[in-house]
Protein backbone atom coordinates (compact mmCIF):
# COMPACT_ATOMS: atom_id res chain seq x y z
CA UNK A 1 -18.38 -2.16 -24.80
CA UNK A 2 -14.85 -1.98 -23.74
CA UNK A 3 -12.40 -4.26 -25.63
CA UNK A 4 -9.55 -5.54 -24.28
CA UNK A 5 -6.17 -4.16 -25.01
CA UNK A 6 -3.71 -6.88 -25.34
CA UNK A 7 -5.86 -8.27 -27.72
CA UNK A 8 -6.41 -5.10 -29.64
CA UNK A 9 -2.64 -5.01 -29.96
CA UNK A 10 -3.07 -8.85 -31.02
CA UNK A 11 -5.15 -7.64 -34.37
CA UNK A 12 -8.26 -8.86 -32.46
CA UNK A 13 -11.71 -7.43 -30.99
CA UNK A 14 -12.91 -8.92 -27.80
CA UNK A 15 -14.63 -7.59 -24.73
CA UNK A 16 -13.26 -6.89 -22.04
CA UNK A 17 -14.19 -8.07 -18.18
CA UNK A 18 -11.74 -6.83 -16.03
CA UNK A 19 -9.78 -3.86 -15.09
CA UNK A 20 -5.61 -4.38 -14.01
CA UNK A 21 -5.28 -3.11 -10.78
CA UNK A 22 -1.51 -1.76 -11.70
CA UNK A 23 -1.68 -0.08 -14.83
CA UNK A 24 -5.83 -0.07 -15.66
CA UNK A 25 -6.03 -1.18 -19.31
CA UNK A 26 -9.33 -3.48 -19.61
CA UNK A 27 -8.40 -7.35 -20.24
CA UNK A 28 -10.44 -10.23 -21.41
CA UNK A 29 -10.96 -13.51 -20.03
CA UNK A 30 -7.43 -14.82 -21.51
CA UNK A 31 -5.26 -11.69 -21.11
CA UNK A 32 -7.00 -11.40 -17.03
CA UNK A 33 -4.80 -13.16 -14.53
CA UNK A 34 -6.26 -13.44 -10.81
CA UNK A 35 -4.13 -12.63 -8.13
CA UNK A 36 -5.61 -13.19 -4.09
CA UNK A 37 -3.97 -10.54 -2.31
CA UNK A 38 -3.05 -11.79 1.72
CA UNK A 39 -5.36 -9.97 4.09
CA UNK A 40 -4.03 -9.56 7.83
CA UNK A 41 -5.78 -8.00 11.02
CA UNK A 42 -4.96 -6.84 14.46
CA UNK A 43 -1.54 -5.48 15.59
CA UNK A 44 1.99 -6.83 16.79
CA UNK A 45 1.88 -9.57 18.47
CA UNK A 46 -1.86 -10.09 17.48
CA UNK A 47 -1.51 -10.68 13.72
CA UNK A 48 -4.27 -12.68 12.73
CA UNK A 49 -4.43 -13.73 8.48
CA UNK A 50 -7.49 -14.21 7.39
CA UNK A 51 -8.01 -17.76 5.50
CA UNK A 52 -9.80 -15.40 2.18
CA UNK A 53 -7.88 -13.22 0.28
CA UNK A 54 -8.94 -10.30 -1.41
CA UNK A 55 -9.12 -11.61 -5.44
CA UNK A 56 -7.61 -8.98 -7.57
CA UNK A 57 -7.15 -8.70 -11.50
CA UNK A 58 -3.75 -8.16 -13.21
CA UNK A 59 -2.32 -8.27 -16.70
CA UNK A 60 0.60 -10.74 -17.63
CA UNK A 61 3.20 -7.80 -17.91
CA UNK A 62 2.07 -6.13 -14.39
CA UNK A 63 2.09 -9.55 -12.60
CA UNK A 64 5.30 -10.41 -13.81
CA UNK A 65 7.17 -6.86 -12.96
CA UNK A 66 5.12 -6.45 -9.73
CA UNK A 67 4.30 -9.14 -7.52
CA UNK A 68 7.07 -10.65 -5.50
CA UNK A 69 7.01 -14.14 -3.53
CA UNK A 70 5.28 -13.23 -0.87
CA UNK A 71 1.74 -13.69 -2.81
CA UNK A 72 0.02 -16.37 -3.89
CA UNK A 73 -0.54 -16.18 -7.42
């Protein structure tokens, strides 16, 4: 199984369950952080957002370099 690397770096072994979408190194349960990406349809002025997101998986240092205000974390 794949073990997760911020944990590995952490002196500790445990498996992995998600992917970051940013950078790609595999995260566990703790070091996993869920981020629901805004999902719109249709064009100018027809913008409809959809009430789901699309859920995503980042790691602490990608979410905090990456994401800006305009998602809901």
């Amino acid at each position: 199984m794949t073990k997760c690397y911020d944990c590995m770096e952490e002196g500790k072994e445990t498996e992995a369950v998600a992917v970051c979408i940013v950078c790609g190194k595999a995260l566990c349960m703790d070091h996993s952080k869920e981020l629901i990406l805004p999902v719109s349809v249709g064009k100018p002025p027809h913008v409809k957002h959809l009430h789901n997101g699309l859920p995503r998986n980042m790691c602490n240092y990608c979410l905090g370099n990456v994401v800006d205000e305009g998602f809901c974390v």
